[in-house]
N, C-alpha and C. Protein backbone atom coordinates (compact mmCIF):
# COMPACT_ATOMS: atom_id res chain seq x y z
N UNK A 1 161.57 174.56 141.05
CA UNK A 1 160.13 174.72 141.12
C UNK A 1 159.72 175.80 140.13
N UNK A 2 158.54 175.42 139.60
CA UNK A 2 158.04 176.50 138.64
C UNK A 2 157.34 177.18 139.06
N UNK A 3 156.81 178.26 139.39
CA UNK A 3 155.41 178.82 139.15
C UNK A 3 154.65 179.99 137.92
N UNK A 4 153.42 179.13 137.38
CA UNK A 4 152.82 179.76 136.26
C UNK A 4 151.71 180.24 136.66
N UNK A 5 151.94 181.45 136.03
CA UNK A 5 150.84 182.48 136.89
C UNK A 5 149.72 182.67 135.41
N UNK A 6 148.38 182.95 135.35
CA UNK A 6 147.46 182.94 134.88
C UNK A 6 146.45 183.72 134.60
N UNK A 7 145.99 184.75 133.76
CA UNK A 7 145.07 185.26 133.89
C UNK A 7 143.99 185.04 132.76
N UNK A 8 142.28 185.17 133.94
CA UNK A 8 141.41 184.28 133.10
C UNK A 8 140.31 185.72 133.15
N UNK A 9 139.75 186.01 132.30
CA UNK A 9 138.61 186.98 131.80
C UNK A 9 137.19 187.15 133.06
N UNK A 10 137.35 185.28 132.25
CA UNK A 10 135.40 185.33 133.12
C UNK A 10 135.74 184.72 134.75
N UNK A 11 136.83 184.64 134.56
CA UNK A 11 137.32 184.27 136.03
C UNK A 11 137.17 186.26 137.17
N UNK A 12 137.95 186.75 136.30
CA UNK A 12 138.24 188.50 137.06
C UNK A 12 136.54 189.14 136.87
N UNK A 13 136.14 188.81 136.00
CA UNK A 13 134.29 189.54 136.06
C UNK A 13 133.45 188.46 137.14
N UNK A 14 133.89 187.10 137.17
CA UNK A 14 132.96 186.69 138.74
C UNK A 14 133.55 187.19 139.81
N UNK A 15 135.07 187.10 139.80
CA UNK A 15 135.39 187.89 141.02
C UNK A 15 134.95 189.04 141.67
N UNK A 16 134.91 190.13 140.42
CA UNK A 16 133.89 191.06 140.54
C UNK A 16 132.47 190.90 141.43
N UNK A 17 131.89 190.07 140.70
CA UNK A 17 130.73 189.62 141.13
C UNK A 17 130.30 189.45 142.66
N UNK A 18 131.31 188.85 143.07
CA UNK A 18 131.27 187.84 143.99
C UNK A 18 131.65 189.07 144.74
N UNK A 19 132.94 189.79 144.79
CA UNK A 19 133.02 191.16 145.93
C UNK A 19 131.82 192.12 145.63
N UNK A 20 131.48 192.56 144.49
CA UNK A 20 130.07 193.45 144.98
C UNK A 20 129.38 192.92 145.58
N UNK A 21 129.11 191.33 145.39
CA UNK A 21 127.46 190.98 146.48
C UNK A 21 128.13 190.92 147.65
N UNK A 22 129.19 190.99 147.93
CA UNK A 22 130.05 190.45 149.65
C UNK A 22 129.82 192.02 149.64
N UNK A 23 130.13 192.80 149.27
CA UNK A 23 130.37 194.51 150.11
C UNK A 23 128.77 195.00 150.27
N UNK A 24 127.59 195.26 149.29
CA UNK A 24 126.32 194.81 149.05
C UNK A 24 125.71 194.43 150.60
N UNK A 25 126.22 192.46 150.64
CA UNK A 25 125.74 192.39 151.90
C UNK A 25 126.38 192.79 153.60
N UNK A 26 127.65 193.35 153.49
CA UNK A 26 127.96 194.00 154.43
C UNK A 26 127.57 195.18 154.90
N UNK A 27 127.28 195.77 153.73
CA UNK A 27 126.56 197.37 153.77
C UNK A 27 125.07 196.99 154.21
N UNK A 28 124.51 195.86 153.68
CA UNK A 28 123.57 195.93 154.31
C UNK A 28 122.82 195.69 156.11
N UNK A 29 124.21 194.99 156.75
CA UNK A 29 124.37 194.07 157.67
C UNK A 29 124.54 195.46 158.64
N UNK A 30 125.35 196.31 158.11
CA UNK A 30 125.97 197.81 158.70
C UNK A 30 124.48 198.85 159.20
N UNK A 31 123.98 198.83 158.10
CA UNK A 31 122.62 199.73 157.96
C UNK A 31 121.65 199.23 158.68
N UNK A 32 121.36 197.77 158.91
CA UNK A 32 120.23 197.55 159.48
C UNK A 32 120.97 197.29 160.87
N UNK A 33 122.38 197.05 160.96
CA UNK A 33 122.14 197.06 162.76
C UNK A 33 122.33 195.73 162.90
N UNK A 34 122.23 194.77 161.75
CA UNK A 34 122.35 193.43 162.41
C UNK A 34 124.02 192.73 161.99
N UNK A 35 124.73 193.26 162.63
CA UNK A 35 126.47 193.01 162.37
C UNK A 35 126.33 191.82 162.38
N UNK A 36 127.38 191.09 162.22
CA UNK A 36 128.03 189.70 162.53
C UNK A 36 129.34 189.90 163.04
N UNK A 37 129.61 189.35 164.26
CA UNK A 37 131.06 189.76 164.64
C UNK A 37 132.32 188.46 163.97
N UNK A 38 131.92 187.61 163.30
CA UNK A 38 132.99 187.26 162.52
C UNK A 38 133.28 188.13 161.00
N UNK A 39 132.04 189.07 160.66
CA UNK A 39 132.29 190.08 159.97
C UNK A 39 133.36 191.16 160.11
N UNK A 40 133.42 191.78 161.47
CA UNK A 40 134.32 192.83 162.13
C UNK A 40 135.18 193.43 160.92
N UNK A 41 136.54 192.34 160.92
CA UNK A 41 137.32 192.71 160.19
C UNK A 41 137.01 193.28 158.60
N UNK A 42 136.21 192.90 157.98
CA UNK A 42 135.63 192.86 156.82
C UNK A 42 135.18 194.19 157.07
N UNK A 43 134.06 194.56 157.73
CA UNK A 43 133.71 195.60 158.22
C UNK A 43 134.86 197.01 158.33
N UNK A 44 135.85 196.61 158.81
CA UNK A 44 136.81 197.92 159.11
C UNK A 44 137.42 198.07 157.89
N UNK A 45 137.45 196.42 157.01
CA UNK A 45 138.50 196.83 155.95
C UNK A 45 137.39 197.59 154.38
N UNK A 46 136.00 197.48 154.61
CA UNK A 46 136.19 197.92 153.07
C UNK A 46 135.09 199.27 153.60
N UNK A 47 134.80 199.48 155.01
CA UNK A 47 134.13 200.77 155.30
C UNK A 47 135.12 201.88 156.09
N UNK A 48 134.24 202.98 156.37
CA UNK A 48 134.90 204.16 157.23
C UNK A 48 133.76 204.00 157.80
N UNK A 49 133.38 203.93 159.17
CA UNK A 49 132.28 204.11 159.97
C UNK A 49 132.65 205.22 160.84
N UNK A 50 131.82 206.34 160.51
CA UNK A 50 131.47 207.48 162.03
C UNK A 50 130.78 207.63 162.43
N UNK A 51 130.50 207.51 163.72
CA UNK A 51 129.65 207.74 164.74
C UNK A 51 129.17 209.36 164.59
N UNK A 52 127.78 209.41 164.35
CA UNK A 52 127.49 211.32 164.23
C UNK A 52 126.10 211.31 165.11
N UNK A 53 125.36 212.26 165.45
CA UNK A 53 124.53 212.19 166.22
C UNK A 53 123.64 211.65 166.03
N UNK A 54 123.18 211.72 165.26
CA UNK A 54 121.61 210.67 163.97
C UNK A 54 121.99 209.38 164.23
N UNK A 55 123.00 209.64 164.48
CA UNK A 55 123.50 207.60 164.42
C UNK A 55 125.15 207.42 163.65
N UNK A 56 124.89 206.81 162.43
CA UNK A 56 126.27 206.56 162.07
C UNK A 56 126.29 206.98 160.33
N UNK A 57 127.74 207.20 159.96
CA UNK A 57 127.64 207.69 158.83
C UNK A 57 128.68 206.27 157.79
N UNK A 58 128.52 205.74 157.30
CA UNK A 58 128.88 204.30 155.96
C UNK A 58 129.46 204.86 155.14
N UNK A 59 130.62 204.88 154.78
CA UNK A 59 131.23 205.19 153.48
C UNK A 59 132.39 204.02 153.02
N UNK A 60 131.72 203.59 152.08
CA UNK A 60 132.88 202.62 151.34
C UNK A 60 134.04 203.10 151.36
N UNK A 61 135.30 202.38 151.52
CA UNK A 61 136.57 202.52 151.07
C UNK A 61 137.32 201.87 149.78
N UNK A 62 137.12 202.75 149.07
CA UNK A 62 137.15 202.71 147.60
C UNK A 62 138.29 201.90 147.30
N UNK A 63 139.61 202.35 147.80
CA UNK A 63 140.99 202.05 147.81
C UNK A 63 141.21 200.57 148.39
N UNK A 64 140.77 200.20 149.42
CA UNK A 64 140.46 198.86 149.56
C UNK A 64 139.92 197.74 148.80
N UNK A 65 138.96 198.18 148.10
CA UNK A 65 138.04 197.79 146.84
C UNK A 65 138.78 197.86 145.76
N UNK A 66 139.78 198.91 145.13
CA UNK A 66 140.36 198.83 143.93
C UNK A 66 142.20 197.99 144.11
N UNK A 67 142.52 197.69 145.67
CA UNK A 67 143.48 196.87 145.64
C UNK A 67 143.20 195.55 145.59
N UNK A 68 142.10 195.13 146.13
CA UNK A 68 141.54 193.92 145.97
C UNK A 68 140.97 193.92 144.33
N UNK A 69 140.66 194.33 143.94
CA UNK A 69 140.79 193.97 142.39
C UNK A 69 141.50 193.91 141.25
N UNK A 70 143.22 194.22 141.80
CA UNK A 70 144.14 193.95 141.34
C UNK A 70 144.52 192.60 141.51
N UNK A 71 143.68 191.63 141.81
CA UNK A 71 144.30 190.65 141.97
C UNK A 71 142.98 189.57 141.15
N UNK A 72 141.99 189.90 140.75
CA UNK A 72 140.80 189.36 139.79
C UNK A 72 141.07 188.91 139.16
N UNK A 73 140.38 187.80 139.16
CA UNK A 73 140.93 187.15 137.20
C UNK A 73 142.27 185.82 137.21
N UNK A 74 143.12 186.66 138.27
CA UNK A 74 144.70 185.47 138.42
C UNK A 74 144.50 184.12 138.95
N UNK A 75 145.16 182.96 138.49
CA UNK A 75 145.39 182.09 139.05
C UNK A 75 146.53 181.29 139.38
N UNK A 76 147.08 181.16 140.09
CA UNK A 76 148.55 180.26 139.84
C UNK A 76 148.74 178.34 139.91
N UNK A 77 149.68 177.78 139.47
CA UNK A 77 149.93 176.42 139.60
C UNK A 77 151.60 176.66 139.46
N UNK A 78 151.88 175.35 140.60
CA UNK A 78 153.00 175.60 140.85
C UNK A 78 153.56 173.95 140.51
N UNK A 79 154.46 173.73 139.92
CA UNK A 79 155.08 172.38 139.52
C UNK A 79 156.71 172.22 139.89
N UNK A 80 157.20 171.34 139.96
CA UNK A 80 158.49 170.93 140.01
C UNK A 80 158.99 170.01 139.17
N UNK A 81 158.15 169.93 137.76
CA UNK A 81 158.56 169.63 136.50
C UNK A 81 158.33 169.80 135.54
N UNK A 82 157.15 170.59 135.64
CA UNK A 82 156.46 171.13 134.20
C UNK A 82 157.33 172.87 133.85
N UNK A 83 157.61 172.97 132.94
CA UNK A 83 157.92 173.90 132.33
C UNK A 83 156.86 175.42 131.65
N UNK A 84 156.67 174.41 130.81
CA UNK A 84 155.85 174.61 129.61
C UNK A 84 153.88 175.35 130.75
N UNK A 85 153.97 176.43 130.23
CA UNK A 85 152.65 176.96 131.38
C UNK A 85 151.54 176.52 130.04
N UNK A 86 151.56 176.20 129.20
CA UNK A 86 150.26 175.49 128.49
C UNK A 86 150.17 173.93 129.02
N UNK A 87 151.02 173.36 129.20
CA UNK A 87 151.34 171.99 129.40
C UNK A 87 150.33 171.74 130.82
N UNK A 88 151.34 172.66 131.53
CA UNK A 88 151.03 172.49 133.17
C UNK A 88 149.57 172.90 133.25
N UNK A 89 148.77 173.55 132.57
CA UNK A 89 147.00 174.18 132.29
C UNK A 89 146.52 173.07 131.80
N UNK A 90 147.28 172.58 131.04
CA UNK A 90 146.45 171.03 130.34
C UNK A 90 146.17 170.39 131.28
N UNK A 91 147.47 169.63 131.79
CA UNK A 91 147.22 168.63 132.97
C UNK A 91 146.29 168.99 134.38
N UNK A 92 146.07 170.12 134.53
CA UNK A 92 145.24 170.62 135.54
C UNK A 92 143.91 170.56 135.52
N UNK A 93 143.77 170.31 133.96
CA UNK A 93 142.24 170.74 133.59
C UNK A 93 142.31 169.29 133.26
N UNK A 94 142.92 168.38 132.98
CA UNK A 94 142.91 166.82 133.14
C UNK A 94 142.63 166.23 134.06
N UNK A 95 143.32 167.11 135.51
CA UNK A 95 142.60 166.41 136.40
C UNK A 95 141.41 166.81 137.26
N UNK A 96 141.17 167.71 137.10
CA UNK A 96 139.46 168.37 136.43
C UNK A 96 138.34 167.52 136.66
N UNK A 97 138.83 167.07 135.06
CA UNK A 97 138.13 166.17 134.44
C UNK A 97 137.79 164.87 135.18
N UNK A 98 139.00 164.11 135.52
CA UNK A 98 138.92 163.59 136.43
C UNK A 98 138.06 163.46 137.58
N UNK A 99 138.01 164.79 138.36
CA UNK A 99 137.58 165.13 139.44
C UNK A 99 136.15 164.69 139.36
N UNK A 100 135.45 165.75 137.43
CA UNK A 100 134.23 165.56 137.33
C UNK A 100 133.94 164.01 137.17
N UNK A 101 134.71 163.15 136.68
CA UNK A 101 134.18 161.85 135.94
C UNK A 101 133.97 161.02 137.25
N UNK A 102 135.07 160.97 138.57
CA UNK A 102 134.02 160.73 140.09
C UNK A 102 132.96 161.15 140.30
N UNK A 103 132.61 162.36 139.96
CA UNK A 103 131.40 162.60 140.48
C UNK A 103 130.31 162.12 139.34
N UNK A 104 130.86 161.84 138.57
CA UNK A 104 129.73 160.96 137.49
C UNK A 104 128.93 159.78 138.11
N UNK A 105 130.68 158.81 138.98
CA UNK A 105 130.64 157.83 138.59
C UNK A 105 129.62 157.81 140.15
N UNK A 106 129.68 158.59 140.96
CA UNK A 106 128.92 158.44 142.06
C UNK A 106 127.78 158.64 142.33
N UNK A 107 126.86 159.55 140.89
CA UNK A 107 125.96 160.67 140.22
C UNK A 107 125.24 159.38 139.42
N UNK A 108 125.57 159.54 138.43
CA UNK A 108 125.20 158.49 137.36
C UNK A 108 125.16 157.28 137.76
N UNK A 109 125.88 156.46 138.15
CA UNK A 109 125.99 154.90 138.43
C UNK A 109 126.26 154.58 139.42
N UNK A 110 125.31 155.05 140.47
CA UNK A 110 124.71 154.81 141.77
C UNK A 110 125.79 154.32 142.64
N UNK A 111 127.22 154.77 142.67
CA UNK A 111 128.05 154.17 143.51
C UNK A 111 128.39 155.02 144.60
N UNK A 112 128.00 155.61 144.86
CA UNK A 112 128.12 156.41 146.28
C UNK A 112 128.51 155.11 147.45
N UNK A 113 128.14 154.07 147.63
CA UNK A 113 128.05 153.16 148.59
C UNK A 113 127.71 151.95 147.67
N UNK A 114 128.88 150.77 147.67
CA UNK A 114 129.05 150.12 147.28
C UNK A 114 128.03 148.89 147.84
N UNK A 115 126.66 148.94 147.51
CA UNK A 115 126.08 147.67 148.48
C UNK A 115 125.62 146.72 147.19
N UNK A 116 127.09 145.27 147.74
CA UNK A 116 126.59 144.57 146.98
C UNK A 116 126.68 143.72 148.16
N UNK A 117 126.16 142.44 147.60
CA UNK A 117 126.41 141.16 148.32
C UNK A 117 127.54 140.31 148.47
N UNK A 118 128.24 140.27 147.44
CA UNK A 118 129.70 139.32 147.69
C UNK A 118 130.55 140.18 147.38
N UNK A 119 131.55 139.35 147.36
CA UNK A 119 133.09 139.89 146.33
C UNK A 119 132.78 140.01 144.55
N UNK A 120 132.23 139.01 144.48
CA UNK A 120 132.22 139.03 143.05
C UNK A 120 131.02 140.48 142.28
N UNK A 121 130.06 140.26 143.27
CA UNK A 121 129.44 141.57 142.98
C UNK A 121 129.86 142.79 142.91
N UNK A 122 131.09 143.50 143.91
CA UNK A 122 131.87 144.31 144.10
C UNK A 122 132.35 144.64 142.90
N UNK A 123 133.62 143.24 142.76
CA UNK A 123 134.61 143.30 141.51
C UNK A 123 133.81 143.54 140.24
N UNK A 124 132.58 143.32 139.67
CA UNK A 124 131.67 143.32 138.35
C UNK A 124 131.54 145.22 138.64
N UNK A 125 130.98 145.34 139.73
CA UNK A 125 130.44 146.54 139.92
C UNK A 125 131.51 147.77 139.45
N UNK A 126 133.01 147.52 140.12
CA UNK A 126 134.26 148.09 139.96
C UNK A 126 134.33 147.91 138.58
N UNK A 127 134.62 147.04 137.88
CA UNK A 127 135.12 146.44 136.65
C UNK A 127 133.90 147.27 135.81
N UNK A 128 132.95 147.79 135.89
CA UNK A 128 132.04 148.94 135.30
C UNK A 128 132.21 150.23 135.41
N UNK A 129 132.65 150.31 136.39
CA UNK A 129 132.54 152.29 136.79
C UNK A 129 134.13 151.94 136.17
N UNK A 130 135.13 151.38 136.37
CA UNK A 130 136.53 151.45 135.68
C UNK A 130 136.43 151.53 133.92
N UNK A 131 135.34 150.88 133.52
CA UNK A 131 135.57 150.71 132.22
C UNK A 131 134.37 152.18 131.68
N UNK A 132 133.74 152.69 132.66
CA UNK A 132 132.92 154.13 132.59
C UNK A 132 133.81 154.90 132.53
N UNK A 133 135.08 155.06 133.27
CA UNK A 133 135.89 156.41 133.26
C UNK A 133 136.96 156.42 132.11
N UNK A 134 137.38 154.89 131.47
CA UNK A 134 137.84 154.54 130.74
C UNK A 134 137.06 155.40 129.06
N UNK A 135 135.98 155.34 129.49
CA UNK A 135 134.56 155.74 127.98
C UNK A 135 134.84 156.98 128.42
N UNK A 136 134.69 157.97 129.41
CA UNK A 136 134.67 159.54 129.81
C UNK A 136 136.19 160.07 129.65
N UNK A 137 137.10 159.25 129.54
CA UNK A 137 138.58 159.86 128.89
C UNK A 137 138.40 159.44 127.46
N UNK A 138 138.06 158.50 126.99
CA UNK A 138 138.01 158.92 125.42
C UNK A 138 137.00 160.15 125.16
N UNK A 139 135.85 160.03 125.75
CA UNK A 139 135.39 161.30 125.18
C UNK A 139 135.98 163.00 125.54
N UNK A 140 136.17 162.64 126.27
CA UNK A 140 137.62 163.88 126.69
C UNK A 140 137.98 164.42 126.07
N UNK A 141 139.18 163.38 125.50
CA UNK A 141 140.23 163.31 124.80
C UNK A 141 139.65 163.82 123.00
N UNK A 142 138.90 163.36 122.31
CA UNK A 142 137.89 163.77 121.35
C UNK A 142 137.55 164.96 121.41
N UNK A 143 136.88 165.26 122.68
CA UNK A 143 136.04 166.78 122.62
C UNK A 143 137.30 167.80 122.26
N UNK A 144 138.19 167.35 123.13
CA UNK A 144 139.80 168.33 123.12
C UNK A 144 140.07 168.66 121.58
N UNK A 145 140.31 167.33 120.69
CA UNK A 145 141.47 167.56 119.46
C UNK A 145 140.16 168.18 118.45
N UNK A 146 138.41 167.92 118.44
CA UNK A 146 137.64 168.61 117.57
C UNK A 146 137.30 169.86 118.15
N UNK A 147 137.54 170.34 119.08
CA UNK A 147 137.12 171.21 119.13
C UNK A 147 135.96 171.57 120.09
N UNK A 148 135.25 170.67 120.68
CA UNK A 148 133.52 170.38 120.97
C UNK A 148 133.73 171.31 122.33
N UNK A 149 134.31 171.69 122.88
CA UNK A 149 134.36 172.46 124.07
C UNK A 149 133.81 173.61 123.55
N UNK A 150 134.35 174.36 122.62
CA UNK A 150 133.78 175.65 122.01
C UNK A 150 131.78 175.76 122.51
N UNK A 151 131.47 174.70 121.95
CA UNK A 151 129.64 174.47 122.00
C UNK A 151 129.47 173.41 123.67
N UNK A 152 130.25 172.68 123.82
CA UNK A 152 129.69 171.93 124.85
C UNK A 152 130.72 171.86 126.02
N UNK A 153 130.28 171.23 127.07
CA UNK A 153 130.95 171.02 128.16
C UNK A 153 130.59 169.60 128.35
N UNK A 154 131.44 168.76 129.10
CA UNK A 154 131.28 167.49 128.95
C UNK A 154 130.05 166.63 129.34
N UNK A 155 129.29 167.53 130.10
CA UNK A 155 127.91 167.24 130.97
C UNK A 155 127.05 167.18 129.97
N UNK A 156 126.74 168.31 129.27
CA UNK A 156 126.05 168.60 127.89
C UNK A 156 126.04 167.64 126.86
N UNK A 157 127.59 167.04 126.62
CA UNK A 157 127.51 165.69 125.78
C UNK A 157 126.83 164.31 126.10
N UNK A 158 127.25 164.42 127.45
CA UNK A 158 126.69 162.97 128.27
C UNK A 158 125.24 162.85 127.91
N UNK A 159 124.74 164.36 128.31
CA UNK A 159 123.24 164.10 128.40
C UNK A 159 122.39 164.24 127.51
N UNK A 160 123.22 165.02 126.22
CA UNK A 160 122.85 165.11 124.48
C UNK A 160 122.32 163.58 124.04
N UNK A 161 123.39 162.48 124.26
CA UNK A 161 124.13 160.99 124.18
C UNK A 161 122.64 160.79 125.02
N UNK A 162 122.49 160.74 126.10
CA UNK A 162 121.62 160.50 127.09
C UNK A 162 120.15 160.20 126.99
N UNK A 163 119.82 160.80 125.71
CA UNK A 163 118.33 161.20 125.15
C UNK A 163 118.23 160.38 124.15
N UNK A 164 118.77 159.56 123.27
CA UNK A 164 118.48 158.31 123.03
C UNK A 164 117.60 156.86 123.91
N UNK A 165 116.92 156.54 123.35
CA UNK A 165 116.23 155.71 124.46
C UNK A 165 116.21 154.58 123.16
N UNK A 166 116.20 153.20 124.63
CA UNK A 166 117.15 151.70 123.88
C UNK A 166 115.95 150.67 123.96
N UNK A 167 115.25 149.89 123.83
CA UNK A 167 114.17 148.92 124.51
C UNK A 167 114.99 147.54 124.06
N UNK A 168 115.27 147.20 124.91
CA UNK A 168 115.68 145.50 124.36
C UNK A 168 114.35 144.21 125.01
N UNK A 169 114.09 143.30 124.07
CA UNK A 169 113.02 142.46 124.52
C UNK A 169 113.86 141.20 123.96
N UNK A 170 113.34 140.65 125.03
CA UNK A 170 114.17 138.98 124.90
C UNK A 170 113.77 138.38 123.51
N UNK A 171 114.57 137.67 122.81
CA UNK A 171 113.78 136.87 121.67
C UNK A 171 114.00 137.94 120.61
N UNK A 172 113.99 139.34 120.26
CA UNK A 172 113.82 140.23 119.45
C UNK A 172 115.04 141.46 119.08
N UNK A 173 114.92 141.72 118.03
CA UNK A 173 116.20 142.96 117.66
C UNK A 173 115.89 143.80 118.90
N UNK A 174 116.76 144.64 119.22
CA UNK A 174 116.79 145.91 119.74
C UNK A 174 116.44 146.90 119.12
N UNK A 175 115.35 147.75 119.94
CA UNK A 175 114.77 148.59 119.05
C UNK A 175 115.22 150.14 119.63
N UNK A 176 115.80 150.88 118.71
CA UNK A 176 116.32 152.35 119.30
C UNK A 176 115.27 153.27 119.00
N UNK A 177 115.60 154.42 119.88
CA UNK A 177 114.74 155.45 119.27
C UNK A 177 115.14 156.46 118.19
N UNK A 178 115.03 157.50 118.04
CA UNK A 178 115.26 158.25 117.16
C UNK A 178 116.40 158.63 117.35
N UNK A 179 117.38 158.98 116.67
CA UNK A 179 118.58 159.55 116.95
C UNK A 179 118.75 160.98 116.17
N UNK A 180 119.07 162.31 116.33
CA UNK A 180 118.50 163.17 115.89
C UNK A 180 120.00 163.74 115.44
N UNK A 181 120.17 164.37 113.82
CA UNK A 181 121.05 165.08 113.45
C UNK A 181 122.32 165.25 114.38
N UNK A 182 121.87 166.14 115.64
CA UNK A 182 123.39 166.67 116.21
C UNK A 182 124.23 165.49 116.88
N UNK A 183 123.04 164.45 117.19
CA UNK A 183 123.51 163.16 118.00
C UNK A 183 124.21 162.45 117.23
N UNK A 184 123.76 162.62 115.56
CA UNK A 184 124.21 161.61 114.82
C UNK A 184 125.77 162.38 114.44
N UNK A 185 125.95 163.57 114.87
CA UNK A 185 127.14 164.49 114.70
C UNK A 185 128.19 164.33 115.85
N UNK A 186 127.93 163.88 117.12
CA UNK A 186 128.27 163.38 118.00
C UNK A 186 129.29 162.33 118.15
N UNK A 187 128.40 161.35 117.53
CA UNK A 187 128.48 159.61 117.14
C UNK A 187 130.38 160.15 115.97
N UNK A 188 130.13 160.55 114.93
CA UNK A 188 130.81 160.84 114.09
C UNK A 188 132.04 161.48 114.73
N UNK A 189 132.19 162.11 115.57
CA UNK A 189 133.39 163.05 116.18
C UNK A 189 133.78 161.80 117.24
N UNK A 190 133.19 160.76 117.66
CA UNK A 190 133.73 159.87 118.56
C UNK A 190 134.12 158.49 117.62
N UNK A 191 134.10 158.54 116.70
CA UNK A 191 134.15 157.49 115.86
C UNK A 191 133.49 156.02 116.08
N UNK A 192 132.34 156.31 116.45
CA UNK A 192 131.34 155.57 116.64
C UNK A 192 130.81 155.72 115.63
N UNK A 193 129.83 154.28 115.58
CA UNK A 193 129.12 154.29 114.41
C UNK A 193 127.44 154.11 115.41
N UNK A 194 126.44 155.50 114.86
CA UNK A 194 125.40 155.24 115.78
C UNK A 194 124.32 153.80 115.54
N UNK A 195 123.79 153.30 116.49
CA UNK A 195 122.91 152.39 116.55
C UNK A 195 121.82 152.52 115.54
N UNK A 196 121.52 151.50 114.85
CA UNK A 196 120.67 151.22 114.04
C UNK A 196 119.30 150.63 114.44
């Protein structure tokens, strides 16, 4: 078994984030009196509370706070065949991708609930969202070897792509709309040739 351990930048500054507003709203929960008792523990671990005659005295526990941020930023993946810790980051973020291109396909092309009428409606319906995730791994795969992640995220492309508008009328050419410089820069990095 492998394990590849990880450390990510903007990963350890949200962490950050995310424990100041958690200590933030505990301190605040403390001060006004309105605890939560599934808080408790939380409570003992990042305060000192004393009871003084005025009432009570709040002091962060600093040391609690700076061991928990020895651990910001890390991530691990653990394999039993990958070696290679770039390899094993690839494939993770492959299936990612993945993850996101379901939620496309349930987002975008109304398949949350499959209501068709027959079998054959089903299978057409399938035989679309299959040949959709089929189009969202080539563009993937593209964004990866040019580079396009640097400027975009894959959502950003979809919906760049997205802003083209198509009118087809029976009997007549298809008429596109404008296709604008970065789109037509787009088209070119996917080796598409854009619509005329």
């Amino acid at each position: 078994m492998y394990l590849h351990l990880y450390y990510n930048v903007q990963k350890a500054a949200d962490d950050e984030l995310a424990l100041n507003d958690k200590i933030d709203k505990l301190k605040e929960e403390l001060v006004s009196g309105n605890t939560v008792d599934s808080h408790e523990k939380m409570y003992q671990r990042y305060f000192t509370i004393r009871k003084t005659r005025g009432g009570q005295t709040i002091k962060v526990n600093e040391e609690a706070i700076r061991e928990e941020k020895l651990d910001h930023g890390y991530f691990s993946l653990i394999s039993n065949e990958i070696k290679d810790p770039i390899i094993a980051l690839c494939l993770y973020r492959s299936k990612d991708v993945v993850e996101k291109a379901f939620c496309n396909i349930k987002d975008r092309l109304n398949c949350r609930r499959f209501l068709t009428s027959s079998e054959a409606s089903l299978n057409g319906k399938l035989f679309v969202v299959f040949v959709g995730l089929i189009i969202l791994s080539y563009i993937h795969t593209k964004m990866q070897k040019n580079g396009l992640y640097k400027s975009y995220t894959l959502e950003q492309v979809l919906l760049e792509l997205d802003g083209i508008e198509g009118f087809i009328e029976p009997g007549r050419a298809p008429i596109i709309g404008e296709i604008l410089e970065k789109q037509r820069k787009l088209y070119n990095v996917f080796d598409v040739t854009p619509p005329q």
